[in-house]
C-alpha atoms as a PDB file:
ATOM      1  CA  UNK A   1     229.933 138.878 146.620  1.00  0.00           C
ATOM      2  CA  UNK A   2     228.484 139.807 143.037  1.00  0.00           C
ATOM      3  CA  UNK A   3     231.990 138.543 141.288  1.00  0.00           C
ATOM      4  CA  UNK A   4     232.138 135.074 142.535  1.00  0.00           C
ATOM      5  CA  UNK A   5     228.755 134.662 141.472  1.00  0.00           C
ATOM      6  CA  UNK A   6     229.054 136.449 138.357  1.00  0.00           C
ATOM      7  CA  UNK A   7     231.811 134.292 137.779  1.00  0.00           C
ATOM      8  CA  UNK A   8     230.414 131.258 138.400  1.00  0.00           C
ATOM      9  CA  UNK A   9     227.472 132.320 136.427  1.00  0.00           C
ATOM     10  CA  UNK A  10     229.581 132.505 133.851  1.00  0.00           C
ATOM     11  CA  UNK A  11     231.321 129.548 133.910  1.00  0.00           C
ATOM     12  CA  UNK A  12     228.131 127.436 133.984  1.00  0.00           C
ATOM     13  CA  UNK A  13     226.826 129.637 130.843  1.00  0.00           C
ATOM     14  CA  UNK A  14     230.193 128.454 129.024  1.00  0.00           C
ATOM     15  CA  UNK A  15     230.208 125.161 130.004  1.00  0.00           C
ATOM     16  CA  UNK A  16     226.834 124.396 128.749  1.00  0.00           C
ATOM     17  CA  UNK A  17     228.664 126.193 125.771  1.00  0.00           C
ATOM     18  CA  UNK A  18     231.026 124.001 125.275  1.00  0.00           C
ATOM     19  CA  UNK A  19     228.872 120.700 126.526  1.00  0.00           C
ATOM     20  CA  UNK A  20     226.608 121.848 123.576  1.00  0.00           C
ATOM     21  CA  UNK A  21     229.802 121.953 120.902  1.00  0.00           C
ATOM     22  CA  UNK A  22     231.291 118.547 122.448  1.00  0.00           C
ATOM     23  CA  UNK A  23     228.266 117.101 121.552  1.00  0.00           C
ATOM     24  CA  UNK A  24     227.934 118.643 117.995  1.00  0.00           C
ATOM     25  CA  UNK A  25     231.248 117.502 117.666  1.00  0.00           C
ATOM     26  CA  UNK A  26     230.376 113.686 119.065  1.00  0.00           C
ATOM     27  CA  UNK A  27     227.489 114.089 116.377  1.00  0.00           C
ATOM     28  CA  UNK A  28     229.926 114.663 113.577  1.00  0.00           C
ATOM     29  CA  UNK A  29     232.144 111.791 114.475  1.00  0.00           C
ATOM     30  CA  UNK A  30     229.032 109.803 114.238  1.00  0.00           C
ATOM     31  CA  UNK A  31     228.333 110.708 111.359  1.00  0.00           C
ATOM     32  CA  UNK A  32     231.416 110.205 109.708  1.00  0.00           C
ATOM     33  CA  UNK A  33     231.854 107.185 110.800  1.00  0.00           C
ATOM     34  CA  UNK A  34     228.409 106.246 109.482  1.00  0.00           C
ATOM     35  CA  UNK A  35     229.642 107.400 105.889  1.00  0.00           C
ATOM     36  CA  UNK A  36     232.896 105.399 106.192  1.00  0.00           C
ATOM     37  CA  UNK A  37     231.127 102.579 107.047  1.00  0.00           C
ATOM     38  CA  UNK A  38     228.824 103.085 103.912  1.00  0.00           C
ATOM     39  CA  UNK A  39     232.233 103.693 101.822  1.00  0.00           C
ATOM     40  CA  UNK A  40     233.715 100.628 102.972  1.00  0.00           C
ATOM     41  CA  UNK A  41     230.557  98.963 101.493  1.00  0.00           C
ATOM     42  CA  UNK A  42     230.615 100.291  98.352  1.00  0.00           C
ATOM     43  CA  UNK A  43     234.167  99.388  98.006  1.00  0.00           C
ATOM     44  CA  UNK A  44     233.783  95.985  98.668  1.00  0.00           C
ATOM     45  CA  UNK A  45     230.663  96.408  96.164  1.00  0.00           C
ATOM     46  CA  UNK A  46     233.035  97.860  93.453  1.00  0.00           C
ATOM     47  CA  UNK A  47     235.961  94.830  94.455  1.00  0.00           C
ATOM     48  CA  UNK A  48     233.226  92.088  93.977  1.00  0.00           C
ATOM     49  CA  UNK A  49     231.790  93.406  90.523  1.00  0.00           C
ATOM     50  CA  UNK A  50     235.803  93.920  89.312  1.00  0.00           C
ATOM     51  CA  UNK A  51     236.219  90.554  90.942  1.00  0.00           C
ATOM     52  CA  UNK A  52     233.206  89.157  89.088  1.00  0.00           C
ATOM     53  CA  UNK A  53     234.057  90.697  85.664  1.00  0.00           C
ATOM     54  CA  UNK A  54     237.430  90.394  85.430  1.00  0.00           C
ATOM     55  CA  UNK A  55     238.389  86.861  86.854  1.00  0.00           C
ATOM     56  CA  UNK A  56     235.088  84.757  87.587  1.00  0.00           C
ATOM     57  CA  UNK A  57     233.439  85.598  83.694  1.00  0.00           C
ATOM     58  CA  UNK A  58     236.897  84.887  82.008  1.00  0.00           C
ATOM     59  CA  UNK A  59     236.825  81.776  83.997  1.00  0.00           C
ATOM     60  CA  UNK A  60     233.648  80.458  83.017  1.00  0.00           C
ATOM     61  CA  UNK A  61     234.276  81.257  79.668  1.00  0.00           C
ATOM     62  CA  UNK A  62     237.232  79.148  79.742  1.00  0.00           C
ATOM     63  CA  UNK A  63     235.548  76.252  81.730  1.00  0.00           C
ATOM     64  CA  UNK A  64     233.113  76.177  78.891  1.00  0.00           C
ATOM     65  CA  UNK A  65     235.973  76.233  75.923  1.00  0.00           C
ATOM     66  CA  UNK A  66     237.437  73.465  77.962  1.00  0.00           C
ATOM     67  CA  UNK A  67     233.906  71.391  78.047  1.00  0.00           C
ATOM     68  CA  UNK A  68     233.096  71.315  74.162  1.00  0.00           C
ATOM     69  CA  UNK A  69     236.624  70.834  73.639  1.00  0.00           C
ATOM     70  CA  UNK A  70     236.376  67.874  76.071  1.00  0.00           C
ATOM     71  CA  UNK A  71     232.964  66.845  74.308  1.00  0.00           C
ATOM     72  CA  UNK A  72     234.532  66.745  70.744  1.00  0.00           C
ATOM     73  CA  UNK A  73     237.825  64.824  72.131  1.00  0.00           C
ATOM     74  CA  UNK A  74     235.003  61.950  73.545  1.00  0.00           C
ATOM     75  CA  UNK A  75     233.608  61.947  70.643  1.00  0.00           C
ATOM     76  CA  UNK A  76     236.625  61.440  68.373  1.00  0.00           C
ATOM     77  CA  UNK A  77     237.972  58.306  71.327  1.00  0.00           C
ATOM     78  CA  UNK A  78     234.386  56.667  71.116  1.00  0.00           C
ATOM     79  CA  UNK A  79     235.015  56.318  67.114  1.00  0.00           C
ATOM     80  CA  UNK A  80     238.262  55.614  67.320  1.00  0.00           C
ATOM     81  CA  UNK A  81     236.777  52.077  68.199  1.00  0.00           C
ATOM     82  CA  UNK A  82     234.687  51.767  65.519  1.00  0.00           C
ATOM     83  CA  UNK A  83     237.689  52.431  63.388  1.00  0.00           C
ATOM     84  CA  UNK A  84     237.107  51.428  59.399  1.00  0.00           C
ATOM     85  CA  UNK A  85     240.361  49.944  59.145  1.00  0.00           C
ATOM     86  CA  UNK A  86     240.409  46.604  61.678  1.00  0.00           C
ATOM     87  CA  UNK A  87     243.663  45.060  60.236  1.00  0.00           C
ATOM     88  CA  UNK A  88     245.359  48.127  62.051  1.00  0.00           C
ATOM     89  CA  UNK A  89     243.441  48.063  65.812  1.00  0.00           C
ATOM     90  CA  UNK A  90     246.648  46.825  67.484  1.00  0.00           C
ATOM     91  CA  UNK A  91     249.194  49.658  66.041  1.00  0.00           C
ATOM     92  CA  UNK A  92     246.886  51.916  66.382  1.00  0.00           C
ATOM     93  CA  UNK A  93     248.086  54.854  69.219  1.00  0.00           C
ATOM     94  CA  UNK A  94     245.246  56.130  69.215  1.00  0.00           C
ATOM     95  CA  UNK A  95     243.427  53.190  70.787  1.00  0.00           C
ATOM     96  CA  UNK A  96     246.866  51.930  72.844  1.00  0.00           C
ATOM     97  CA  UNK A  97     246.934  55.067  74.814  1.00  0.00           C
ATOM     98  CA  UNK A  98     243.100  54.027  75.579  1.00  0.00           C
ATOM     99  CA  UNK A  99     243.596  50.823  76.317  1.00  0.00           C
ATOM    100  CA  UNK A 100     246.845  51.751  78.751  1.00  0.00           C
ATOM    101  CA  UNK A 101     245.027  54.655  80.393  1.00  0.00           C
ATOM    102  CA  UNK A 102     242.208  51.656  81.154  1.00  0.00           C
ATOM    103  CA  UNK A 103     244.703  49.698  82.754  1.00  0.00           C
ATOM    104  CA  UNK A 104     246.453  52.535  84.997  1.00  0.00           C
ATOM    105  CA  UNK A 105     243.607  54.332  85.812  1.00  0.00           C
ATOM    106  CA  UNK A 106     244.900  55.507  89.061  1.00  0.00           C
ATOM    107  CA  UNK A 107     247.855  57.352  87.187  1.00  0.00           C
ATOM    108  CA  UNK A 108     245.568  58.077  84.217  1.00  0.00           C
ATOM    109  CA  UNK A 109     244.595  61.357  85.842  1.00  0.00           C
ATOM    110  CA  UNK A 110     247.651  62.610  87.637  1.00  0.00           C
ATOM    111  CA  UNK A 111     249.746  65.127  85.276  1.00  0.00           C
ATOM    112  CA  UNK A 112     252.929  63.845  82.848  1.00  0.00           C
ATOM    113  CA  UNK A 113     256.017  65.749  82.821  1.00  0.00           C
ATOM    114  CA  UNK A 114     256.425  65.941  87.093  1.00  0.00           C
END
C-alpha cells in the first residue's frame, strides 16, 4: 500500500513542478510579447521621424520655393499692366496670355500638354 501512495505522492510533487514551470514559462511569453509590442512602437517611431525627415521637410521646402516663386511671377503679371510702352499693349504676350486665361478660366487651371 506504501507504493501507490508513494507514487501518487510523487506525482502530485511533480505536477506542482511542472504547474510552477508552465507558469514561468506563461510569464515569459508575457513578457515577450510585452517587449514586441514596445518594439513595434519604436519602429513605427523610427518610420514616422524617417517619414518626417526625408519626405514631409523636402516637401515643405519645396512648397515654399514654389510660393516666392509664385509671389515674384504675381508680381512681374501685375506690372506687366502698367507696362511703359502703351503703343505695344495689344502685341504684347505677355498680357494676351492674361487676358485669354481671364476669359477661359475654367481651363486656365487644368494642365497643357494632356
Amino acid at each position: 500500500m506504501s507504493a501507490p501512495v508513494g507514487l501518487w505522492i510523487q506525482s502530485l510533487l511533480l505536477r506542482k513542478k511542472y504547474n510552477t514551470e508552465l507558469e514561468s514559462l506563461r510569464a515569459q511569453v508575457e513578457a515577450s510579447k510585452t517587449d514586441i509590442r514596445g518594439d513595434e512602437l519604436e519602429n513605427v517611431k523610427n518610420g514616422m521621424s524617417i517619414l518626417m525627415e526625408q519626405v514631409v521637410e523636402p516637401l515643405k521646402k519645396e512648397i515654399n520655393a514654389i510660393r516666392k516663386e509664385l509671389a515674384r511671377l504675381r508680381r512681374a503679371v501685375e506690372k506687366a499692366n502698367r507696362c511703359p510702352f502703351a503703343d505695344h499693349a495689344d502685341a504684347c504676350p505677355v498680357l494676351y496670355e492674361l487676358r485669354r486665361a481671364e476669359d477661359v478660366e475654367g481651363h486656365a487651371r487644368e494642365p497643357t500638354g494632356a
